[in-house]
PDB file of N, CA and C in Angstrom:
ATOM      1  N   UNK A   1      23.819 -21.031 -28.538  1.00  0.00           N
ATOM      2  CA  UNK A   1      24.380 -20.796 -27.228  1.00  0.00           C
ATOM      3  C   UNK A   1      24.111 -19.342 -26.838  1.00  0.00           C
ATOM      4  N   UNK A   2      23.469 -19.423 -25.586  1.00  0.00           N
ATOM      5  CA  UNK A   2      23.286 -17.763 -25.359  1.00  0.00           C
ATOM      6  C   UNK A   2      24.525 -16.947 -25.414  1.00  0.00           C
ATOM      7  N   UNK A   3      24.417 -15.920 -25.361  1.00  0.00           N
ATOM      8  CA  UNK A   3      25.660 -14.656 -24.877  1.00  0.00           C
ATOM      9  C   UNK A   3      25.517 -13.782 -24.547  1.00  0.00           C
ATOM     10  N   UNK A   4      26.458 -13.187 -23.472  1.00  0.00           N
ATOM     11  CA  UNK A   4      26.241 -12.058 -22.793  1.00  0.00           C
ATOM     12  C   UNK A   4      27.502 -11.479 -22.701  1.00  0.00           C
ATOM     13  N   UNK A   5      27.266  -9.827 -21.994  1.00  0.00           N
ATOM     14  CA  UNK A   5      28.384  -9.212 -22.435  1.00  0.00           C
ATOM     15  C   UNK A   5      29.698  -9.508 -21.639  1.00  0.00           C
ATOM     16  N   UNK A   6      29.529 -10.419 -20.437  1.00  0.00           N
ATOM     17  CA  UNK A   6      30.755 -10.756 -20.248  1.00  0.00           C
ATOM     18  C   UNK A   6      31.482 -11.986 -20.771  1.00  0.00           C
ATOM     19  N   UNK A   7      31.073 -13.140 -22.028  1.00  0.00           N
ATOM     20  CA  UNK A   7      30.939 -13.974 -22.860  1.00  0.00           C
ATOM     21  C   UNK A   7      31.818 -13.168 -24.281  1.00  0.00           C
ATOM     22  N   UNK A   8      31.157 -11.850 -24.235  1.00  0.00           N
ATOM     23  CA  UNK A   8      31.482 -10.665 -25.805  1.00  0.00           C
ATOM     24  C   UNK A   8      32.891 -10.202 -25.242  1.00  0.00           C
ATOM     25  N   UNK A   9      32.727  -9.737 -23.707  1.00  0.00           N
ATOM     26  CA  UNK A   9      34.155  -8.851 -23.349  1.00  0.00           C
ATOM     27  C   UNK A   9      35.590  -9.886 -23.314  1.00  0.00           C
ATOM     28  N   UNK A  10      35.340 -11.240 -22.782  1.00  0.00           N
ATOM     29  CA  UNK A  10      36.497 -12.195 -23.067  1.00  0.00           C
ATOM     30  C   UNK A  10      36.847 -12.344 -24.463  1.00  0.00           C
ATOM     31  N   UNK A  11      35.856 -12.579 -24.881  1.00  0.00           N
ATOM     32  CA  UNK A  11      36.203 -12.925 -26.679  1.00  0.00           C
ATOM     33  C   UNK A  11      37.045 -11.925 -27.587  1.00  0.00           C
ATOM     34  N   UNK A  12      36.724 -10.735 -27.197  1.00  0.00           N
ATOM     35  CA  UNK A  12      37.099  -9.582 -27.644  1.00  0.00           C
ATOM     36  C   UNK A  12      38.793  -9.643 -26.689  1.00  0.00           C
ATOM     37  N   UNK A  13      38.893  -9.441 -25.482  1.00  0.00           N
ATOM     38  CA  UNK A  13      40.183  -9.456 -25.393  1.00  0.00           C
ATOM     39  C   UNK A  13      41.268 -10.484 -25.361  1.00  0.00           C
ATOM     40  N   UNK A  14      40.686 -11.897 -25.719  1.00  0.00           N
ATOM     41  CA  UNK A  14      40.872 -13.117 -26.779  1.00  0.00           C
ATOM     42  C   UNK A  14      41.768 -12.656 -28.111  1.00  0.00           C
ATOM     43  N   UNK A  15      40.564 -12.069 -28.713  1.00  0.00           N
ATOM     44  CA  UNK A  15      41.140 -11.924 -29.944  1.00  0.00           C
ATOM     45  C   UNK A  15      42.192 -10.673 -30.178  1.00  0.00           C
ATOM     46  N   UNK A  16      42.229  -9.955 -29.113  1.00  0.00           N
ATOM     47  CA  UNK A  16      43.763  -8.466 -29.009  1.00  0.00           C
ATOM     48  C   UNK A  16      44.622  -9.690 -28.608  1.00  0.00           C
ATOM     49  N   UNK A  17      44.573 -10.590 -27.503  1.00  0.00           N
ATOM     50  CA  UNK A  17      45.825 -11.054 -27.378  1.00  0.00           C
ATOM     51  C   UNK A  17      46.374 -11.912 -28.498  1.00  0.00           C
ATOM     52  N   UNK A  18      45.437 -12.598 -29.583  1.00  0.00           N
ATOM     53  CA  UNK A  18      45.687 -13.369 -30.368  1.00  0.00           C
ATOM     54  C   UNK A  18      46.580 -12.452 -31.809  1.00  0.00           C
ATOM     55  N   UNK A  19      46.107 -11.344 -31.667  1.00  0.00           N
ATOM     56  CA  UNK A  19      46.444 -10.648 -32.732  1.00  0.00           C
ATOM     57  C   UNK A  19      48.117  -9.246 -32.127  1.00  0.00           C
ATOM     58  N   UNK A  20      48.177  -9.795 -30.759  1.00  0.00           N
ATOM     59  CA  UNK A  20      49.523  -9.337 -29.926  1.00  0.00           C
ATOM     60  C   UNK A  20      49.294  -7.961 -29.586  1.00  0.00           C
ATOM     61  N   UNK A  21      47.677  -7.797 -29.308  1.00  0.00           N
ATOM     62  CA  UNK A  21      47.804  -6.066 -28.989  1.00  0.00           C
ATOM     63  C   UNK A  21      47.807  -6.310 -27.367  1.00  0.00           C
ATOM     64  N   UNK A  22      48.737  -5.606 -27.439  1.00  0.00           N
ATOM     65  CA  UNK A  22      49.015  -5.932 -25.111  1.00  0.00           C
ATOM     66  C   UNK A  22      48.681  -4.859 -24.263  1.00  0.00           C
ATOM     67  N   UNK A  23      47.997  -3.694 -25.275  1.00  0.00           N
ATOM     68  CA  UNK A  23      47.712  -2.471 -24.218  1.00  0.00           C
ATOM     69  C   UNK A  23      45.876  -2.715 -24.399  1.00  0.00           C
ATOM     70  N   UNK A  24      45.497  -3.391 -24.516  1.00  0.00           N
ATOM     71  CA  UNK A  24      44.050  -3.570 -25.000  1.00  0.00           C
ATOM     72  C   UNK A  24      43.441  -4.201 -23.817  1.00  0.00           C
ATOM     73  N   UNK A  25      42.235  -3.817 -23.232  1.00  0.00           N
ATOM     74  CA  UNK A  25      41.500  -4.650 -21.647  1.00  0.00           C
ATOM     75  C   UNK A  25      40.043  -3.892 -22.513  1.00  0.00           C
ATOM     76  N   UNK A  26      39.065  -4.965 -22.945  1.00  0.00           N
ATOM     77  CA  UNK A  26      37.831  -4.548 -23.084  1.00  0.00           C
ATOM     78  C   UNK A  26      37.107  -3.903 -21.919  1.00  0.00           C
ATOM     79  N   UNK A  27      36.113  -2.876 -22.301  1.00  0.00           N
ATOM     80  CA  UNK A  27      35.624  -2.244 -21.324  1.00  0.00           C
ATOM     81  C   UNK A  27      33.814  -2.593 -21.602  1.00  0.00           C
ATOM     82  N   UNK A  28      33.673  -1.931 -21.100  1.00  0.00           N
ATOM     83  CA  UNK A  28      31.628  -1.710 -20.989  1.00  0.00           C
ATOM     84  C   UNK A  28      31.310  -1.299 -22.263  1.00  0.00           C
ATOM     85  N   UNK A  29      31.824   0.069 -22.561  1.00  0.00           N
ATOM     86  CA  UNK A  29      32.004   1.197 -22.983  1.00  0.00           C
ATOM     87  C   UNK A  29      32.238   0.499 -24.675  1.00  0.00           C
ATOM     88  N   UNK A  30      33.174  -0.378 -24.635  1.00  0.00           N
ATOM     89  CA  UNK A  30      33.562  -0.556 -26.174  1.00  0.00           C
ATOM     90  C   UNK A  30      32.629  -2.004 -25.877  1.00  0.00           C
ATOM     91  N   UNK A  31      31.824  -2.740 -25.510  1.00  0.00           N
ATOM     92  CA  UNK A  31      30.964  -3.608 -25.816  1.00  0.00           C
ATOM     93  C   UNK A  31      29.762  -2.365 -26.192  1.00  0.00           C
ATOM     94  N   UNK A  32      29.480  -1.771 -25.189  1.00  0.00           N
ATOM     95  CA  UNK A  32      28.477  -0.993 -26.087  1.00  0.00           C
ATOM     96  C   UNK A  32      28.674   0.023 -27.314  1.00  0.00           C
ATOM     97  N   UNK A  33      29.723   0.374 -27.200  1.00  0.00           N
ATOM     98  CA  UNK A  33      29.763   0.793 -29.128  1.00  0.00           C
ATOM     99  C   UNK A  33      29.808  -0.386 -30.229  1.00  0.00           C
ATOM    100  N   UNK A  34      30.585  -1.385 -29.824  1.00  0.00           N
ATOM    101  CA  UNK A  34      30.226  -2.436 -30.655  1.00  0.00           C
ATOM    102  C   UNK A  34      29.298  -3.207 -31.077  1.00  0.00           C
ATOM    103  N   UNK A  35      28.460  -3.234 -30.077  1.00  0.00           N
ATOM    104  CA  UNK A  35      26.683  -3.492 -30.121  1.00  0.00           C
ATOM    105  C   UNK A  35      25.832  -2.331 -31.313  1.00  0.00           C
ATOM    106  N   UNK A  36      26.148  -1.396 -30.754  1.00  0.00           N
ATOM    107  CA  UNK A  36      25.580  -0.062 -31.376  1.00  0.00           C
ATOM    108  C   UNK A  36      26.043  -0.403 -33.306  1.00  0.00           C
ATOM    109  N   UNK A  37      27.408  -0.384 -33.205  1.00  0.00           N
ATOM    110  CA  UNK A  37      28.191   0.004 -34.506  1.00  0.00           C
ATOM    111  C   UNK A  37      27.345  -1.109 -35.557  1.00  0.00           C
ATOM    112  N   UNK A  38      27.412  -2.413 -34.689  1.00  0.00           N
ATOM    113  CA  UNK A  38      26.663  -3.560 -35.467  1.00  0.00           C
ATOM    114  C   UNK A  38      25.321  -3.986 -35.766  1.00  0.00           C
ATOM    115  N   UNK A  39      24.061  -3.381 -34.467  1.00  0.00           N
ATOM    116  CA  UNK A  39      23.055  -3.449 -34.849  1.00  0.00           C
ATOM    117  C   UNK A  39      22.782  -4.789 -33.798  1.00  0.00           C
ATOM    118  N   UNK A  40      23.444  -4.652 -32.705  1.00  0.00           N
ATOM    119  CA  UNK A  40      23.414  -6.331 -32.038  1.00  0.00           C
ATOM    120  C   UNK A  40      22.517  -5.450 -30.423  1.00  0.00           C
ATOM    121  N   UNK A  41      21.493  -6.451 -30.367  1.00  0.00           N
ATOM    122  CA  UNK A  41      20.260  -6.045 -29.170  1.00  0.00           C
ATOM    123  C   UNK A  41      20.304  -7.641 -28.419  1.00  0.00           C
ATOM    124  N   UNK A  42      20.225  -7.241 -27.361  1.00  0.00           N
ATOM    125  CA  UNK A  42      19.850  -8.172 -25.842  1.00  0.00           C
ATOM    126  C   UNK A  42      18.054  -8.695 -26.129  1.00  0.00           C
ATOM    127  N   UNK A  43      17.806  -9.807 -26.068  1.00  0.00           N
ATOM    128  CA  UNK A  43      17.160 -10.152 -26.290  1.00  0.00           C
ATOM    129  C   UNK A  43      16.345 -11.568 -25.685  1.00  0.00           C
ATOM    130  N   UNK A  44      15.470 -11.895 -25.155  1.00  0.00           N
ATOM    131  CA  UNK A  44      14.794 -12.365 -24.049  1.00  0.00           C
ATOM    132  C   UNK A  44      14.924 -13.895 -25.767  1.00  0.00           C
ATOM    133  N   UNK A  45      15.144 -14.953 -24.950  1.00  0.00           N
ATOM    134  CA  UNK A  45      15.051 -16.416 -25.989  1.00  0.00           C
ATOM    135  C   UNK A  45      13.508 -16.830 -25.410  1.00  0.00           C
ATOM    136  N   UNK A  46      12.825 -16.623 -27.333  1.00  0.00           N
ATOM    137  CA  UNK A  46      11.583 -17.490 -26.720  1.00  0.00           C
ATOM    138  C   UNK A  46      11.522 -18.680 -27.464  1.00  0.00           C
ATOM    139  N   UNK A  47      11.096 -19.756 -26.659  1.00  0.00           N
ATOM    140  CA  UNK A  47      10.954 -21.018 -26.846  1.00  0.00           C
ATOM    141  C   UNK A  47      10.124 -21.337 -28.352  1.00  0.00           C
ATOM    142  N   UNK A  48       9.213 -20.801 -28.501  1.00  0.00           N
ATOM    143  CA  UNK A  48       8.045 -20.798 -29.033  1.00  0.00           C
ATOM    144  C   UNK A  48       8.446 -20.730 -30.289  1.00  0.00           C
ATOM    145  N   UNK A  49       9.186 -20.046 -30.699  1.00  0.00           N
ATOM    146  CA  UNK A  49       9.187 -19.326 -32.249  1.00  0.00           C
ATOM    147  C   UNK A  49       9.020 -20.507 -33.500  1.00  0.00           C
ATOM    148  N   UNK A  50       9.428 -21.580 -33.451  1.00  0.00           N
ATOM    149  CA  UNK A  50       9.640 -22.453 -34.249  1.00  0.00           C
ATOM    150  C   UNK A  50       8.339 -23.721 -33.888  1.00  0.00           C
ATOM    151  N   UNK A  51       7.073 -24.023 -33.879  1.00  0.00           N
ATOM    152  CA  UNK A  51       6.359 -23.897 -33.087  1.00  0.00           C
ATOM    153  C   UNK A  51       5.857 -25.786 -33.815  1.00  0.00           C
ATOM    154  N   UNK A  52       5.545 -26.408 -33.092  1.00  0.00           N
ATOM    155  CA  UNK A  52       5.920 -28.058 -33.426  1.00  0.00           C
ATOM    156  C   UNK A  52       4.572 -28.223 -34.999  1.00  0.00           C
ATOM    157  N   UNK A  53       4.421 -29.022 -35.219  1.00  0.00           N
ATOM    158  CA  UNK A  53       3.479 -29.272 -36.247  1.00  0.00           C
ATOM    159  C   UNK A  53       2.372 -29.845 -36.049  1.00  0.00           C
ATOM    160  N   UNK A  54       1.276 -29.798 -35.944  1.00  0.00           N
ATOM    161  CA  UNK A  54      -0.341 -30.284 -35.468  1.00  0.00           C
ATOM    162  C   UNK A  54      -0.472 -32.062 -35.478  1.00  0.00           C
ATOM    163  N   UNK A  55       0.004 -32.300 -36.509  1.00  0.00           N
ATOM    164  CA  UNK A  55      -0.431 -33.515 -36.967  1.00  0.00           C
ATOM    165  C   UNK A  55       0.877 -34.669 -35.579  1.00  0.00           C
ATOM    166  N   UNK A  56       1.763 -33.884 -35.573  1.00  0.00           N
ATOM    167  CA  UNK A  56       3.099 -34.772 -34.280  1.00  0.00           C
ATOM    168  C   UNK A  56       2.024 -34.233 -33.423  1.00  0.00           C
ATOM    169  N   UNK A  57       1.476 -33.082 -32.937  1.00  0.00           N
ATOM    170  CA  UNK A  57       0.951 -32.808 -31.364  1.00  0.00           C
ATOM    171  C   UNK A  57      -0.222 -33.767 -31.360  1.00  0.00           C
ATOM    172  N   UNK A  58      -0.871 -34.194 -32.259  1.00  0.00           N
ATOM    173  CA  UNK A  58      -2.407 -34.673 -31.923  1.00  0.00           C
ATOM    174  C   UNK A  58      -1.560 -36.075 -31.827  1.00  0.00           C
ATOM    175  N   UNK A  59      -0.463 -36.257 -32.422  1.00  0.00           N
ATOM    176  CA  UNK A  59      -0.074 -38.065 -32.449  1.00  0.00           C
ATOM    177  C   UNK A  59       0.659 -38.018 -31.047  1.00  0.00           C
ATOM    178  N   UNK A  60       1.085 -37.431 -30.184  1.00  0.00           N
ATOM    179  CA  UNK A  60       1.768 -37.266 -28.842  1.00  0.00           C
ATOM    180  C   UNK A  60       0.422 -37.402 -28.312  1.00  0.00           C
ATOM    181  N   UNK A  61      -0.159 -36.316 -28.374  1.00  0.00           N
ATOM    182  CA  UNK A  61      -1.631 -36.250 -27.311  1.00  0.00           C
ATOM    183  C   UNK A  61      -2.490 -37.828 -27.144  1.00  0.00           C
ATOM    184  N   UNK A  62      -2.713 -37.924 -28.499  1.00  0.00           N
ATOM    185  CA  UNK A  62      -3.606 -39.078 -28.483  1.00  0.00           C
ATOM    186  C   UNK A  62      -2.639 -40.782 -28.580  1.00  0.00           C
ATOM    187  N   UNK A  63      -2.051 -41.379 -28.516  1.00  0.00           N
ATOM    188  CA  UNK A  63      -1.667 -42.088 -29.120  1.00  0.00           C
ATOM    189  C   UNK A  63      -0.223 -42.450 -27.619  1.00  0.00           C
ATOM    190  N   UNK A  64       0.672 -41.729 -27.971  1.00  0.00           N
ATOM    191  CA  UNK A  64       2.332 -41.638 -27.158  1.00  0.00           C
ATOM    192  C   UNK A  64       1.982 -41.434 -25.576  1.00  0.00           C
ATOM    193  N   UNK A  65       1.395 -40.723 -25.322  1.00  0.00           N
ATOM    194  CA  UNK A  65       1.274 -40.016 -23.915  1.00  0.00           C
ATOM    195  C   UNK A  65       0.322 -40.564 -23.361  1.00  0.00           C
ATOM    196  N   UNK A  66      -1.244 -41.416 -23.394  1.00  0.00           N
ATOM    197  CA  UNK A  66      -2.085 -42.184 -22.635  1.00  0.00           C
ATOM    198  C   UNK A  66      -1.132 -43.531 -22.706  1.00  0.00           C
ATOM    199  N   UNK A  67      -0.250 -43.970 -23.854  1.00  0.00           N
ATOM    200  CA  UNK A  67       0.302 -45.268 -23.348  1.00  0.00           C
ATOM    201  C   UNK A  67       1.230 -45.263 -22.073  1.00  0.00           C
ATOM    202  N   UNK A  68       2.154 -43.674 -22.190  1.00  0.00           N
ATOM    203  CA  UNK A  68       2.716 -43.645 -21.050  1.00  0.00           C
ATOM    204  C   UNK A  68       2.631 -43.087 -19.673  1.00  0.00           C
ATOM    205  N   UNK A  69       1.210 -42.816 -19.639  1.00  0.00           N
ATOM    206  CA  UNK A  69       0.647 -42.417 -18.455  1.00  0.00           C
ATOM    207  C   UNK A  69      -0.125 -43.917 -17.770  1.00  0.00           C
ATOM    208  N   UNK A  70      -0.485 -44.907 -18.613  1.00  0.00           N
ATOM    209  CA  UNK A  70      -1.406 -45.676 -18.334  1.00  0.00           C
ATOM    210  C   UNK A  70      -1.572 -46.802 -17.207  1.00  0.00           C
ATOM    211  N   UNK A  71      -0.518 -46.352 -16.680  1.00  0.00           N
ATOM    212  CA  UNK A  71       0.029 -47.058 -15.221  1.00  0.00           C
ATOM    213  C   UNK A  71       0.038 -46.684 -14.007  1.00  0.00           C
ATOM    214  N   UNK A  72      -0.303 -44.936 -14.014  1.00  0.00           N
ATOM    215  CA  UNK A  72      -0.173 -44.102 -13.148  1.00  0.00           C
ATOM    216  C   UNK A  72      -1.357 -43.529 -12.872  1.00  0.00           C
ATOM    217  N   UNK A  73      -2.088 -43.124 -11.544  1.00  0.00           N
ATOM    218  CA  UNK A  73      -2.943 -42.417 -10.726  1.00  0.00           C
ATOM    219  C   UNK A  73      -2.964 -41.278 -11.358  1.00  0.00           C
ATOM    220  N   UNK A  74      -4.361 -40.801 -11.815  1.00  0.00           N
ATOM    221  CA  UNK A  74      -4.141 -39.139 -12.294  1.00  0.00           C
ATOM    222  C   UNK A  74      -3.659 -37.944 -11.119  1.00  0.00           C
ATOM    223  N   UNK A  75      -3.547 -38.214  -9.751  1.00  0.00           N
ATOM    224  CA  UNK A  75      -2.873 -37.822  -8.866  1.00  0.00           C
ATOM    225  C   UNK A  75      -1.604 -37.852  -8.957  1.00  0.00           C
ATOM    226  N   UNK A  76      -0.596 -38.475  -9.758  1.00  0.00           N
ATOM    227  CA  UNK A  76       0.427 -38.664  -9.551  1.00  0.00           C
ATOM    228  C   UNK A  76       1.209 -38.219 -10.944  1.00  0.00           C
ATOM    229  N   UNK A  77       0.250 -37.564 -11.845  1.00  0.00           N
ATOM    230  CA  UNK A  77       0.918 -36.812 -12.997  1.00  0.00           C
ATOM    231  C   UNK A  77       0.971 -34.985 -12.564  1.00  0.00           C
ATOM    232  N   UNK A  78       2.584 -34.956 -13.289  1.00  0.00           N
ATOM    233  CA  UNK A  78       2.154 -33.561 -13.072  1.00  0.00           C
ATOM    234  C   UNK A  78       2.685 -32.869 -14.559  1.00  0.00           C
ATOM    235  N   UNK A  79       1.976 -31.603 -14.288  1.00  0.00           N
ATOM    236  CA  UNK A  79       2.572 -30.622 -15.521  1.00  0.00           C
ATOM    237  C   UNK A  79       3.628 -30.116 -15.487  1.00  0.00           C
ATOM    238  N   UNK A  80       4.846 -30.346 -16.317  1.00  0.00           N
ATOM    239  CA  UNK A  80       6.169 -30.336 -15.676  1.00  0.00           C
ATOM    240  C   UNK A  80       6.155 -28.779 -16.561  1.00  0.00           C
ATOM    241  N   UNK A  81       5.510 -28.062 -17.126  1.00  0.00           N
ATOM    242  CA  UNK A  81       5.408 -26.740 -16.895  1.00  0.00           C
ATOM    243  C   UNK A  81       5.074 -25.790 -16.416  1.00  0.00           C
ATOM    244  N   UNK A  82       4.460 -26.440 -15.228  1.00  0.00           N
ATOM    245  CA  UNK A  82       3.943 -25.813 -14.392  1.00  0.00           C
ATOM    246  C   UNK A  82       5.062 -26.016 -12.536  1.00  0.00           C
ATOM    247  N   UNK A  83       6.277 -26.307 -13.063  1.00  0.00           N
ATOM    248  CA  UNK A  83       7.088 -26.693 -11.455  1.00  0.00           C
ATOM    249  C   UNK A  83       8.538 -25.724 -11.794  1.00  0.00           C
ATOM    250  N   UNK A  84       9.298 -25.350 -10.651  1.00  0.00           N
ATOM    251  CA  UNK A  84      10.407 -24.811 -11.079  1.00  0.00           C
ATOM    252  C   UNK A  84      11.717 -25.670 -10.979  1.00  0.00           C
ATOM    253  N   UNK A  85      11.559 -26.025 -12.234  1.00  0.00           N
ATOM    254  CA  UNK A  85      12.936 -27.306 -11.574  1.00  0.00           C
ATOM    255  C   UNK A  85      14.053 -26.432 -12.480  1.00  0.00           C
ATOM    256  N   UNK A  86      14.854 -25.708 -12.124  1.00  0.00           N
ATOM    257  CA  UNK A  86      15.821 -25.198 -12.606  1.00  0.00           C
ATOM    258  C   UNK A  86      17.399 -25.252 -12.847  1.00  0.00           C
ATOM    259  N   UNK A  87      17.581 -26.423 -12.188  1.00  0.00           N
ATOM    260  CA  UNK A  87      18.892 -27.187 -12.554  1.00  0.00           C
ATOM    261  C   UNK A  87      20.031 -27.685 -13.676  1.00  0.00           C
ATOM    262  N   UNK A  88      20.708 -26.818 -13.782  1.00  0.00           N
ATOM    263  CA  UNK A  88      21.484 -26.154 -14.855  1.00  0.00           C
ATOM    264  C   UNK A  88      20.897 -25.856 -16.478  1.00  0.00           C
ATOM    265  N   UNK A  89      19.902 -25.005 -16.130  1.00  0.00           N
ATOM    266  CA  UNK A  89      19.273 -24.225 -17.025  1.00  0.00           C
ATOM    267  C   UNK A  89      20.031 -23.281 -17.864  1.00  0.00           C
ATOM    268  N   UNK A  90      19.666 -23.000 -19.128  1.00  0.00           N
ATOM    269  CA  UNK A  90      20.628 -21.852 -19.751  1.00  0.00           C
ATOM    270  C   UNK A  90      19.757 -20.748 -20.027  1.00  0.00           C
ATOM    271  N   UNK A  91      21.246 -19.674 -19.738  1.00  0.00           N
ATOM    272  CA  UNK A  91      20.204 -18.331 -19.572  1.00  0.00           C
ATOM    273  C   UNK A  91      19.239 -18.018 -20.676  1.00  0.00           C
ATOM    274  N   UNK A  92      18.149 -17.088 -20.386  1.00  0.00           N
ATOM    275  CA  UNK A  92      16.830 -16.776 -21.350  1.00  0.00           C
ATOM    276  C   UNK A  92      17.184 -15.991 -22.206  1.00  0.00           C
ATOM    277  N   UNK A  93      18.062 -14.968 -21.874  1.00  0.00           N
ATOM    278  CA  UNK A  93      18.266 -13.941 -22.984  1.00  0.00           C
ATOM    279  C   UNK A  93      19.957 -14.246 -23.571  1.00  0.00           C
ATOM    280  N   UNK A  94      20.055 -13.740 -24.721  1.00  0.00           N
ATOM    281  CA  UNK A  94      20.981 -13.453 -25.353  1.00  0.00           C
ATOM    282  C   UNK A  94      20.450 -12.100 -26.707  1.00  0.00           C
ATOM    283  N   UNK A  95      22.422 -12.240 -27.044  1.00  0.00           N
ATOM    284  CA  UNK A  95      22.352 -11.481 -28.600  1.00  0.00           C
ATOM    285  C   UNK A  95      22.198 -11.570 -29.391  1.00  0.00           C
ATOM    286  N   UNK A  96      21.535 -10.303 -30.304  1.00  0.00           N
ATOM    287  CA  UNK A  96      21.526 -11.194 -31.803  1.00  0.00           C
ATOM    288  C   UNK A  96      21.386 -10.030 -32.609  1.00  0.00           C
ATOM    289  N   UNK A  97      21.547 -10.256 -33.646  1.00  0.00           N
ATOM    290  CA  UNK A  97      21.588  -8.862 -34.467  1.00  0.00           C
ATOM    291  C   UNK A  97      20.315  -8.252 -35.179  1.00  0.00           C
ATOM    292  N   UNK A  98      20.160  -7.259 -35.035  1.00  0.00           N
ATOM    293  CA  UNK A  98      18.981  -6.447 -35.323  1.00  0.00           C
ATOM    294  C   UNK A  98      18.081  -6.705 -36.272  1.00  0.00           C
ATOM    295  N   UNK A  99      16.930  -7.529 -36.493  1.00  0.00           N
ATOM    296  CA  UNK A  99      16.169  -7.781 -37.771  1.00  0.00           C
ATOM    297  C   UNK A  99      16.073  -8.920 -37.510  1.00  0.00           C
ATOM    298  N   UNK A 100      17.305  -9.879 -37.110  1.00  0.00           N
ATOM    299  CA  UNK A 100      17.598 -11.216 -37.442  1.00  0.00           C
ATOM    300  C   UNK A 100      16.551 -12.334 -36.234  1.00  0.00           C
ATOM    301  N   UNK A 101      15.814 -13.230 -36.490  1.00  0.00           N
ATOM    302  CA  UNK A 101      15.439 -14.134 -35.931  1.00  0.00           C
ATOM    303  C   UNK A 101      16.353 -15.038 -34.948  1.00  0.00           C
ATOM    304  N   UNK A 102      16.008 -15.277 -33.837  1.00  0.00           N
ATOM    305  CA  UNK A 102      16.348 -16.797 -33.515  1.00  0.00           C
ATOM    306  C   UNK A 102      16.085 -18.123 -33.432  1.00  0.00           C
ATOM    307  N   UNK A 103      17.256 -18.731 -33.594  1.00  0.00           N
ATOM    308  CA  UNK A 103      16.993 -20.413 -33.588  1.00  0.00           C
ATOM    309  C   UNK A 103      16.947 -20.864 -33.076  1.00  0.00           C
TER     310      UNK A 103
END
C-alpha cells in the first residue's frame, strides 16, 4: 500500500492518542526528522522490478492472446498501455526505507 506523509502524520497522532499523550499534533517538521532519524526516502513505485518469466511471456504471446483476439478486427485492438484510463488508480510513489527494495 503506498504512503505518504499525510497517511505517516495520522498514524503518528493515532498512536499519541492511543498511548494518552493529548498535547501531541504531528507536524511537517517531526515527519521529516522521523524520515531522516530512520533512513525512510519518497520514492517513485516501479512496476517493473519483479519482472514476469520468458517462458509465461512467449506462452501469453503465442498461444493465450491470438485465441483471444481471434474474433476481432486488428482495428479494433488496442494497447491498453498506451491509453490513460486512470480510474481509481493508486498513487506511484511511496516510502520505504533506505537500501530496502520494493514489492
Amino acid at each position: 500500500m503506498p504512503i505518504n506523509s499525510l497517511l505517516l502524520k495520522e498514524k503518528a497522532n493515532q498512536i499519541a492518542k492511543n498511548l494518552k499523550i493529548v498535547d501531541f499534533n504531528c507536524s511537517n517538521g517531526f515527519i521529516d526528522r522521523f524520515k531522516k532519524r530512520n533512513a525512510v526516502e519518497f520514492q517513485i513505485i516501479d512496476g517493473v522490478s519483479d519482472g514476469v518469466p520468458e517462458d509465461i511471456s512467449n506462452d501469453w504471446i503465442n498461444k493465450k492472446l491470438p485465441e483471444l483476439i481471434k474474433d476481432y478486427e486488428p482495428n479494433d485492438i488496442f494497447n491498453g498501455d498506451e491509453f490513460g484510463l486512470f480510474w481509481r488508480i493508486l498513487p506511484n510513489k511511496t516510502y520505504k526505507m533506505k537500501g530496502k527494495k520494493l514489492k
